[in-house]
N, C-alpha and C. Protein backbone atom coordinates (compact mmCIF):
# COMPACT_ATOMS: atom_id res chain seq x y z
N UNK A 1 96.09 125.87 108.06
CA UNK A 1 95.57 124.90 108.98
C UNK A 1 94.13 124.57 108.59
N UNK A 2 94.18 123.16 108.67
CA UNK A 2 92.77 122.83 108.41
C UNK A 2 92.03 122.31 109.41
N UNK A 3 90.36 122.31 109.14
CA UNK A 3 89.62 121.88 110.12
C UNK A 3 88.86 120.26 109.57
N UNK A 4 88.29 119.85 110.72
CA UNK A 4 87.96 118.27 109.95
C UNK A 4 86.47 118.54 108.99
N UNK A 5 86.09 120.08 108.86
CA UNK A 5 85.05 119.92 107.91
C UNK A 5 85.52 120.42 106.37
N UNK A 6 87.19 120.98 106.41
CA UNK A 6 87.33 121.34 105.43
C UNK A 6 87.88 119.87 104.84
N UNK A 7 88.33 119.19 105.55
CA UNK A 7 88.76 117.27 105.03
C UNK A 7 87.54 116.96 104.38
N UNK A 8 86.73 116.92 104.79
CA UNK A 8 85.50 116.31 104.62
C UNK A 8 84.37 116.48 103.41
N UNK A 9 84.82 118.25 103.28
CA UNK A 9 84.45 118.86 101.99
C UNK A 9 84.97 118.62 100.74
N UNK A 10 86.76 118.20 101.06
CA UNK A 10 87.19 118.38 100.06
C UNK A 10 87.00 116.52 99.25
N UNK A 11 87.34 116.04 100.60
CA UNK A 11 87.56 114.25 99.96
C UNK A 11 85.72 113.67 99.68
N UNK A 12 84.86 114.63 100.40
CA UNK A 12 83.25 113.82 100.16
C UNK A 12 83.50 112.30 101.72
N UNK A 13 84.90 112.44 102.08
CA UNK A 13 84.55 111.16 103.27
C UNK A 13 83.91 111.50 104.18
N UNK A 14 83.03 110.73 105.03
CA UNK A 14 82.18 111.21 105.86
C UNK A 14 82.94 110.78 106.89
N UNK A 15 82.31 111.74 108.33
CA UNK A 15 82.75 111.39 109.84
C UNK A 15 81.87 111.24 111.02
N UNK A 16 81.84 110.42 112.21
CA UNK A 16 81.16 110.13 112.61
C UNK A 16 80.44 111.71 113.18
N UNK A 17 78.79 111.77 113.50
CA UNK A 17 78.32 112.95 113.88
C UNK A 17 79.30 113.19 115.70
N UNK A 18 79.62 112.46 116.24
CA UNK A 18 80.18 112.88 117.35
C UNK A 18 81.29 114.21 117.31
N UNK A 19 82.14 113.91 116.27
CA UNK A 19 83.18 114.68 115.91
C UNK A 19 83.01 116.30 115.93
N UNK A 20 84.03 116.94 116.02
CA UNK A 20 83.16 118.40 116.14
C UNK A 20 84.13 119.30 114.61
N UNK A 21 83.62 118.92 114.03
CA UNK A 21 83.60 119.57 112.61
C UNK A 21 84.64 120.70 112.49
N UNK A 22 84.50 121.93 112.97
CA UNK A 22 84.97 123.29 113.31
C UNK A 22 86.43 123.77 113.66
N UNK A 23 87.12 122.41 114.52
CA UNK A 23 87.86 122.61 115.31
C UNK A 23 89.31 122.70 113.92
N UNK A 24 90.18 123.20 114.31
CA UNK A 24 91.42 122.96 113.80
C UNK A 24 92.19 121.89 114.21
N UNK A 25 92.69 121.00 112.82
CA UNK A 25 93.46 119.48 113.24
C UNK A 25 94.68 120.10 113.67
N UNK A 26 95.60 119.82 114.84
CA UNK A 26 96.85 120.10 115.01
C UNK A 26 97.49 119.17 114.15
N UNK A 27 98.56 119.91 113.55
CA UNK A 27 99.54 118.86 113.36
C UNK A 27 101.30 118.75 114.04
N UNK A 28 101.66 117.52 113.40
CA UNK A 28 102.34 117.23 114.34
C UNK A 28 103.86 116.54 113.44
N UNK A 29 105.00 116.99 113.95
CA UNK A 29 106.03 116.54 112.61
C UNK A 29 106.84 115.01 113.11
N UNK A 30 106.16 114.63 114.44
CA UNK A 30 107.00 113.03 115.13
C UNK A 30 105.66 111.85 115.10
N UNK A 31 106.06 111.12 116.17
CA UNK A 31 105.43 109.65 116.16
C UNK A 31 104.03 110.15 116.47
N UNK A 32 103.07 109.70 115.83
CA UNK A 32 102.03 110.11 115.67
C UNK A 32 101.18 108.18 115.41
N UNK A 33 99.69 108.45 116.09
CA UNK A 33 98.76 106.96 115.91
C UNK A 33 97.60 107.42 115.86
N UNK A 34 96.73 106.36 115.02
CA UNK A 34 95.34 106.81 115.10
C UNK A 34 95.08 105.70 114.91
N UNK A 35 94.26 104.95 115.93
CA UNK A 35 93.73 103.43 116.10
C UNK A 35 95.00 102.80 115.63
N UNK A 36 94.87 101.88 115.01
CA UNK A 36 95.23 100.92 114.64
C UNK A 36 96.48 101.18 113.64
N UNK A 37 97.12 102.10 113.26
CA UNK A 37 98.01 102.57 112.45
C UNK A 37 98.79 103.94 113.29
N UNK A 38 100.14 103.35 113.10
CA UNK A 38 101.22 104.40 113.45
C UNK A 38 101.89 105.26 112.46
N UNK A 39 102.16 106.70 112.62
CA UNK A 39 102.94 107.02 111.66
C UNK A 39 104.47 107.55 112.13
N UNK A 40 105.42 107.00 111.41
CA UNK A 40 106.74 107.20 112.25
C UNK A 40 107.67 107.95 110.95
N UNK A 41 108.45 109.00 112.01
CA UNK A 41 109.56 109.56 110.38
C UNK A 41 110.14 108.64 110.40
N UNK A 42 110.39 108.54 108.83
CA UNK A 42 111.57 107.72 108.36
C UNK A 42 112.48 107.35 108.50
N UNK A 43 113.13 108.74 109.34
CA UNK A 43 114.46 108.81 109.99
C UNK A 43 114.81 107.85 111.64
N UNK A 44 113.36 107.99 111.90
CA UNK A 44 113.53 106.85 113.14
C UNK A 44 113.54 105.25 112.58
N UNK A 45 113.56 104.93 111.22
CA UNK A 45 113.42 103.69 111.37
C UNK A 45 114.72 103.22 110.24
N UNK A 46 115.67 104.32 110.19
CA UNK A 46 116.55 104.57 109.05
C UNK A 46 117.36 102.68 109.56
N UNK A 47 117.76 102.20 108.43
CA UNK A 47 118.16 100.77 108.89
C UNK A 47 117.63 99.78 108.90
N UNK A 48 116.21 100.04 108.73
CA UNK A 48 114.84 98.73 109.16
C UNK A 48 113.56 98.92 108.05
N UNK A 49 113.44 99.97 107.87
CA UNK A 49 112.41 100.54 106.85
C UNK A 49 113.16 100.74 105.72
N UNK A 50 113.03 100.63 104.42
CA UNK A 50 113.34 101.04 103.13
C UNK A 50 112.60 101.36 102.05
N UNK A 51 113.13 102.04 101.01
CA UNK A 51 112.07 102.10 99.89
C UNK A 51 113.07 101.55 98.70
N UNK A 52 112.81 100.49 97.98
CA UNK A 52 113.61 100.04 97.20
C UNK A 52 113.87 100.50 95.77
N UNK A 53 114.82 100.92 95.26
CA UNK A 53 115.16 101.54 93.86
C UNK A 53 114.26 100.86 93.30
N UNK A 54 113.72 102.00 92.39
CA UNK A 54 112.70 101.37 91.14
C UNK A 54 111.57 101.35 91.87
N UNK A 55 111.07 101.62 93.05
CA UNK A 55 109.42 101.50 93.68
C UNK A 55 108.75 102.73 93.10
N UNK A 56 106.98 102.45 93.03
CA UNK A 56 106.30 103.00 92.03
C UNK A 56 105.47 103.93 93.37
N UNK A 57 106.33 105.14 92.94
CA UNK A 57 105.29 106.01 93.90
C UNK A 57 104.56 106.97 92.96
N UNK A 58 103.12 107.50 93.54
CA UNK A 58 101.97 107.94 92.93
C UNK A 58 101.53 108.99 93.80
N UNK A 59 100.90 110.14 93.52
CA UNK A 59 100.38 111.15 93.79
C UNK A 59 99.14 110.76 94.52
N UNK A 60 99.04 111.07 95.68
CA UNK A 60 98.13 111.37 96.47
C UNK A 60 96.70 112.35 95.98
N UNK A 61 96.14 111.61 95.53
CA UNK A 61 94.37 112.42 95.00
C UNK A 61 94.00 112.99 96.13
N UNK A 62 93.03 114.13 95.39
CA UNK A 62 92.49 114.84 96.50
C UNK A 62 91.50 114.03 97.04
N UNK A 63 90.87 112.87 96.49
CA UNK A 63 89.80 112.02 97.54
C UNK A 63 90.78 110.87 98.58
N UNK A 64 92.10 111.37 98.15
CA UNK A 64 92.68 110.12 99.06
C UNK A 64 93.19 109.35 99.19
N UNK A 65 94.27 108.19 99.66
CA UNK A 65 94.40 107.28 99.40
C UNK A 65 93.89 106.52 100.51
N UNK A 66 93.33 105.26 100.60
CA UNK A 66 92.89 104.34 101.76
C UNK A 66 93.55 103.21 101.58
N UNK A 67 94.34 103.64 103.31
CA UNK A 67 96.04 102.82 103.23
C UNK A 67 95.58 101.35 104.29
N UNK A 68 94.27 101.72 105.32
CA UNK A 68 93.95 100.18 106.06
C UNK A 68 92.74 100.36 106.27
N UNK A 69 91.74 99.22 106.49
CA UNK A 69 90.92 99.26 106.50
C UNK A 69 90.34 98.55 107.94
N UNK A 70 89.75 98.98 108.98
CA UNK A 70 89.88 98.27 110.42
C UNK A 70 89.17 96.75 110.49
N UNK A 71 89.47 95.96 111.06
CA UNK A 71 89.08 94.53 111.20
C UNK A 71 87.77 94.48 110.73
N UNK A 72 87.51 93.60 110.27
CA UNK A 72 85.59 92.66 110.13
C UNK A 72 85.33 93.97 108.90
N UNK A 73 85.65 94.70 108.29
CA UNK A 73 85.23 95.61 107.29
C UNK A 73 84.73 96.83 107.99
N UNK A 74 85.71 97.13 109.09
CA UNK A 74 85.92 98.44 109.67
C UNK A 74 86.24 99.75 108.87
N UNK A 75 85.86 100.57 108.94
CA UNK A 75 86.23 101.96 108.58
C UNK A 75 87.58 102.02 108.47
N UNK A 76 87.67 102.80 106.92
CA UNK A 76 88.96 103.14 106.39
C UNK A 76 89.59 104.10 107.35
N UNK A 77 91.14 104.07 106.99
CA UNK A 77 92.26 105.06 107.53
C UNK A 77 93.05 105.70 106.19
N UNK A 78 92.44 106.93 105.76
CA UNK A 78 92.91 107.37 104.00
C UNK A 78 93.93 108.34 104.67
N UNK A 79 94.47 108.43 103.68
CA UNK A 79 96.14 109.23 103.55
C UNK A 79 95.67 110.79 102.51
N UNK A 80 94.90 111.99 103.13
CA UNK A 80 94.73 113.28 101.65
C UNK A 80 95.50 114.23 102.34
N UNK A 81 96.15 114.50 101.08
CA UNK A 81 96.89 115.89 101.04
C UNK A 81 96.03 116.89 99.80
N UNK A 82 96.53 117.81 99.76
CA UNK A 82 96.28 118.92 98.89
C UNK A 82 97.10 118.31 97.08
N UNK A 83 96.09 118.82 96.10
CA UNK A 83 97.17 118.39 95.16
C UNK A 83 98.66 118.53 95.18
N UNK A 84 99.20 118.07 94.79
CA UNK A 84 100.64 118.25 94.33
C UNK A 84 101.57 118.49 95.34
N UNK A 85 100.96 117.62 96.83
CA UNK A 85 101.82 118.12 97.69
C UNK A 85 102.35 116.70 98.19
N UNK A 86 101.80 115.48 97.94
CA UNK A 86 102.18 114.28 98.68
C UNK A 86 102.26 112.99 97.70
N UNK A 87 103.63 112.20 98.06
CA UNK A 87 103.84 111.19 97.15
C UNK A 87 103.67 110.10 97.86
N UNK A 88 103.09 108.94 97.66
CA UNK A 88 103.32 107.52 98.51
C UNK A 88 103.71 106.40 97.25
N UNK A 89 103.85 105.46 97.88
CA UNK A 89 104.52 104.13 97.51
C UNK A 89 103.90 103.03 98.68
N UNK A 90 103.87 101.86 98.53
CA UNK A 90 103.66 100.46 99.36
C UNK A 90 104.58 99.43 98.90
N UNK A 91 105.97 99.94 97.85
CA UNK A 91 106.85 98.54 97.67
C UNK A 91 107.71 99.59 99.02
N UNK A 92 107.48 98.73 99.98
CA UNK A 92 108.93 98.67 101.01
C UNK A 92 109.47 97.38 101.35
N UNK A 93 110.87 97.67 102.00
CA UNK A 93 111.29 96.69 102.88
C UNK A 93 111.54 96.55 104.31
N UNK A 94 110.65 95.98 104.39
CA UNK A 94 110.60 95.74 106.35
C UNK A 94 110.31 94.10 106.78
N UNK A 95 111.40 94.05 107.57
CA UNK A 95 112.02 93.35 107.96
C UNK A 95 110.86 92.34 108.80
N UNK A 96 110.33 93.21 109.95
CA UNK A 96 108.94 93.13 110.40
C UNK A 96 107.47 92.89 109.90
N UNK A 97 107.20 93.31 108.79
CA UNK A 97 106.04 93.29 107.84
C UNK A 97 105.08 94.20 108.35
N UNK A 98 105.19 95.19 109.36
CA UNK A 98 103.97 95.94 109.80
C UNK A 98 104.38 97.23 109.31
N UNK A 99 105.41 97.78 108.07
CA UNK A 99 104.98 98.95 107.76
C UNK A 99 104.04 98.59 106.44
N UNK A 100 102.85 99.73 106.02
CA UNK A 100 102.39 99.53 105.29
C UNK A 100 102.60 99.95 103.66
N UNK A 101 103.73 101.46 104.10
CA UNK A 101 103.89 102.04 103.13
C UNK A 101 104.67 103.37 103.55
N UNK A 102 105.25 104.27 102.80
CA UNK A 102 106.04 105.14 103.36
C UNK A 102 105.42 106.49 102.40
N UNK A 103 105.27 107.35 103.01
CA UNK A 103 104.99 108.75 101.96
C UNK A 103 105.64 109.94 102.28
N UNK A 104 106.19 110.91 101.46
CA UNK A 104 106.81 112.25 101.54
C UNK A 104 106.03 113.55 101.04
N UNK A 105 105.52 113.84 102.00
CA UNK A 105 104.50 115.42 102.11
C UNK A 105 105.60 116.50 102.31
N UNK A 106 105.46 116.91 100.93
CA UNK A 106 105.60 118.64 100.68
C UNK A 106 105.35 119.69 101.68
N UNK A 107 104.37 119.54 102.05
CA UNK A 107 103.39 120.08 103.03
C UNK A 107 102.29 119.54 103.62
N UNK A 108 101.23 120.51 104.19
CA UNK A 108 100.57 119.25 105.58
C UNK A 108 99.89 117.94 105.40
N UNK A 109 100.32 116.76 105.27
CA UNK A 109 98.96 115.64 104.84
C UNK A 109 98.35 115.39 105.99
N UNK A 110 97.31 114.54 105.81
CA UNK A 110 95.98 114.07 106.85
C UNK A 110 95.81 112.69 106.66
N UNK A 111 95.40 112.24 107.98
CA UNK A 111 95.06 110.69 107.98
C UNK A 111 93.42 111.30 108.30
N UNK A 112 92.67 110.79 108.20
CA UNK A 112 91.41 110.94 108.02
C UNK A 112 90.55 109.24 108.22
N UNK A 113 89.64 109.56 109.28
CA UNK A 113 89.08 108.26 109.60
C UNK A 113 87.62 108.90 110.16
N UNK A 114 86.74 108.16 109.90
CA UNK A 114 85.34 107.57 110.10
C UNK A 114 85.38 108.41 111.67
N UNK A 115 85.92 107.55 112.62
CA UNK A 115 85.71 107.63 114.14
C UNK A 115 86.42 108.19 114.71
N UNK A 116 87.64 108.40 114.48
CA UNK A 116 89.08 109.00 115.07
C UNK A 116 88.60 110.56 114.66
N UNK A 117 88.74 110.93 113.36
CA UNK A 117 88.62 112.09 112.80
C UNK A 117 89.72 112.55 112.09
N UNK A 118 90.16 113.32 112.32
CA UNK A 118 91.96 113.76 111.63
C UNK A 118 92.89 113.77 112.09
N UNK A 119 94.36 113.81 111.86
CA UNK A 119 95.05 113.77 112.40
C UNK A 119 96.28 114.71 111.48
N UNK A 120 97.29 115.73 111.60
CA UNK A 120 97.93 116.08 110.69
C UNK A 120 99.13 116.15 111.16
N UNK A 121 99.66 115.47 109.68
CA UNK A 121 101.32 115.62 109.55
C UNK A 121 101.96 116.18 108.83
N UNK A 122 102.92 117.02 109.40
CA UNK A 122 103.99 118.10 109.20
C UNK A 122 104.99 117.42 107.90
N UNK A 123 105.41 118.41 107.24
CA UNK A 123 106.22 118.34 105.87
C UNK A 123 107.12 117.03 106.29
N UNK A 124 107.66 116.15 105.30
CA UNK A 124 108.68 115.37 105.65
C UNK A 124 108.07 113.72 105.05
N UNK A 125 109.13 113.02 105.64
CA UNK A 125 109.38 111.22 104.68
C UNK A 125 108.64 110.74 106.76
N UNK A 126 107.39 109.84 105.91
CA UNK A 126 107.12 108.88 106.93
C UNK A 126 107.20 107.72 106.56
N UNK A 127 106.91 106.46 107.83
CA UNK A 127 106.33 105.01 107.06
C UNK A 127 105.14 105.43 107.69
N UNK A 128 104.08 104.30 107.22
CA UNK A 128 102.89 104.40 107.85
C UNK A 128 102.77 102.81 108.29
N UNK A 129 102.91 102.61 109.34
CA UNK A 129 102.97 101.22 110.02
C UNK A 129 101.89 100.62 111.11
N UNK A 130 101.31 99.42 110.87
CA UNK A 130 100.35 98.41 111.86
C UNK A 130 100.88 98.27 113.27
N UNK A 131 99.93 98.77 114.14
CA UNK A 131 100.33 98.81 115.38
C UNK A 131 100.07 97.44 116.10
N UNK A 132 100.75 96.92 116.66
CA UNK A 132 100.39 95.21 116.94
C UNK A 132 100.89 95.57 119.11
N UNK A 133 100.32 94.59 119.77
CA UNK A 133 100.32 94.48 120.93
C UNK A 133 101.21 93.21 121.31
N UNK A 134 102.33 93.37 122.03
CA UNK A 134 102.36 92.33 122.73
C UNK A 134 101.94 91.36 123.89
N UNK A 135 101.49 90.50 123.38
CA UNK A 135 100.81 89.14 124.93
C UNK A 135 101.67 88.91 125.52
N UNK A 136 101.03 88.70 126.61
CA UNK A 136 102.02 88.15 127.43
C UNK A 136 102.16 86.84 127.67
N UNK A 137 103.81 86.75 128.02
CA UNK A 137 104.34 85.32 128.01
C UNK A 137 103.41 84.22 128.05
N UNK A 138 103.82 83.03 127.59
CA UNK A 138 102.76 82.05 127.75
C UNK A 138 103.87 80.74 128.13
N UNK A 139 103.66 80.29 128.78
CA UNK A 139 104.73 79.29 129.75
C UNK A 139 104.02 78.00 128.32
N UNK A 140 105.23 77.41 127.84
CA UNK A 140 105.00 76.31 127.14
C UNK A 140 104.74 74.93 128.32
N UNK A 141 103.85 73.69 128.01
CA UNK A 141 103.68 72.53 129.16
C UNK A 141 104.99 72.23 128.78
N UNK A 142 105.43 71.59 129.93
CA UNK A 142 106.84 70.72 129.83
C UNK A 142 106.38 69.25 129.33
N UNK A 143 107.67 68.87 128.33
CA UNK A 143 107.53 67.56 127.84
C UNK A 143 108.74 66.87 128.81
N UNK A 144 108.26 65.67 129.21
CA UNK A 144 109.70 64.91 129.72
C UNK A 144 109.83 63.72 129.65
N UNK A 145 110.83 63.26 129.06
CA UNK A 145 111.37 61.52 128.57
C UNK A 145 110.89 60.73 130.11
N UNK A 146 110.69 59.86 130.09
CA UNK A 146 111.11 58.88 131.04
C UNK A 146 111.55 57.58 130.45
N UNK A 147 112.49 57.09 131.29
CA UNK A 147 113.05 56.03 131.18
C UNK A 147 112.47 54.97 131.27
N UNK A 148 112.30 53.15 130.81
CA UNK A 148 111.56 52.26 130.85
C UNK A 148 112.17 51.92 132.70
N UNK A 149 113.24 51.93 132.72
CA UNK A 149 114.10 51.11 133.88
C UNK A 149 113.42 52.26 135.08
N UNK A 150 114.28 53.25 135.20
CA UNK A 150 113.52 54.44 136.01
C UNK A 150 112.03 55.11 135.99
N UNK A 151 110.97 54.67 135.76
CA UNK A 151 109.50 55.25 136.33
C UNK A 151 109.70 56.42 136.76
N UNK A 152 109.01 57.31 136.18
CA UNK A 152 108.90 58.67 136.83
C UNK A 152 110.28 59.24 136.94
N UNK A 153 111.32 59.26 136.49
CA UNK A 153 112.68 60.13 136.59
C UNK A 153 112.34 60.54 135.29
N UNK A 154 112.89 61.94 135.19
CA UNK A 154 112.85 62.62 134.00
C UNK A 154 114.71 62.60 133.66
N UNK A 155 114.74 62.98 132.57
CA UNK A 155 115.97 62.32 131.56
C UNK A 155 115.78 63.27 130.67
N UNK A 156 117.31 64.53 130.35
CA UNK A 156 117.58 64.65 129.81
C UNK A 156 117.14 66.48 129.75
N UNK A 157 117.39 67.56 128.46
CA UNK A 157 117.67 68.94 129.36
C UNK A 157 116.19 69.38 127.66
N UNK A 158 115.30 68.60 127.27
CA UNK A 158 113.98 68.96 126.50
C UNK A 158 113.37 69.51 127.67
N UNK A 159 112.79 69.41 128.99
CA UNK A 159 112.09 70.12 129.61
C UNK A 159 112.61 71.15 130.22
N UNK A 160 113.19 71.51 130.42
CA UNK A 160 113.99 72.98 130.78
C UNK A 160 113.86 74.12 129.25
N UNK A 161 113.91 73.23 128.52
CA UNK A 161 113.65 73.91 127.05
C UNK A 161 112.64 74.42 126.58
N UNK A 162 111.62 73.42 127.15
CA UNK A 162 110.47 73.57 126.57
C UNK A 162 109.81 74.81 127.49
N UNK A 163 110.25 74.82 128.79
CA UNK A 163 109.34 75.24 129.99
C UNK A 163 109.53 76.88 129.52
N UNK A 164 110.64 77.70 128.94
CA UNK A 164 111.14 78.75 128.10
C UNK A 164 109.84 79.58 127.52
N UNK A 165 109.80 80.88 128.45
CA UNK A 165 108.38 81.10 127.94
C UNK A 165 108.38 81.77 125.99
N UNK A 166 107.64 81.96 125.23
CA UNK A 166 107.20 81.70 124.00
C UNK A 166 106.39 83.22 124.06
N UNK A 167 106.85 84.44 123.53
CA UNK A 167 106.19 85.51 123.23
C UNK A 167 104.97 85.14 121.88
N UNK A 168 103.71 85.81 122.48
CA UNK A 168 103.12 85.87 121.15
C UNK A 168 102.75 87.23 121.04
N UNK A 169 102.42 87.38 119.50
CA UNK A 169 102.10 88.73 119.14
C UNK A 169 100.76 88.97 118.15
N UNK A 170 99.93 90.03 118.40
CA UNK A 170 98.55 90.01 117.52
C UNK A 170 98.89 91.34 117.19
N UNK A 171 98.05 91.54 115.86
CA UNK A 171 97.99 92.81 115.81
C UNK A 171 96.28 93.37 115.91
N UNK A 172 96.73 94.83 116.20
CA UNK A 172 95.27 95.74 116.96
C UNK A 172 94.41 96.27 115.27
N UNK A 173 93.22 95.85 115.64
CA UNK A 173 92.54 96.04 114.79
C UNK A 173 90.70 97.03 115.48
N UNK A 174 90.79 98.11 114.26
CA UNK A 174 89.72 98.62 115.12
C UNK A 174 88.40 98.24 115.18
């Protein structure tokens, strides 16, 4: 088990002074988030997430990999494991576009961030995916025909269509 000053020693990334250095990162082997990035097993997204034959996965350095970077040139979210313990890749297929990449730790890896601090995940195949919010409904204006002969009668089933509320979606950035 590691603590967020032994992360810190080993990768040289720095963390905010709030953080308390000392403590032991729990880790954790399910759905797991830190700001702006989710990490989900593989197995929950078996059907929707893929890694496609022939994708180029690479060894996880001990300084890291830095998998997002938070809005306006926000503080990284890096991916370190111990040598020789963690593989990633970023050719996937998702259907959605918010995974970023999928990796398989041997043993314990770390998400490691600026402000958050650490976070650890248990042996096993994740994606590492963009956490996005849904808005709420937004009522489209109604459009409606009128007739030259009839003034003011509406004509025809475009405004019932239109009136159909319209989900939008952003994604969360830290």
């Amino acid at each position: 088990m590691k603590t967020l000053a032994d992360l810190t020693g080993a990768t040289g990334l720095p963390v905010d002074a709030h953080l308390v250095l000392d403590l032991v990162i729990p880790v954790n082997d399910g759905l797991q988030a830190q700001g702006d990035l989710v990490v989900v097993p593989l197995a929950a997204l078996a059907g929707t997430v893929s890694v496609p034959a022939g994708a180029r996965w690479r060894e996880v350095p001990p300084e890291g990999i830095e998998l997002l970077r938070g809005g306006t040139g926000g503080n990284a979210h890096t991916l370190v494991a111990d040598p020789g313990t963690c593989v990633w890749t970023d050719t996937v297929a998702d259907p959605t576009g918010l995974t970023i990449g999928v990796f398989e730790a041997m043993a314990t890896a770390y998400l490691l961030h600026r402000e958050h601090g650490g976070t650890g995940i248990a042996a096993g195949d994740y994606a590492v995916r963009r956490q996005r919010e849904q808005a709420p409904e937004v009522r489209v204006p109604t459009r409606v025909a009128y007739s030259v002969e009839h003034r003011g009668t509406p004509r025809g089933v475009e405004a019932e269509r239109a009136a159909r509320p319209q989900p939008r979606v952003r994604f969360v950035c830290d």
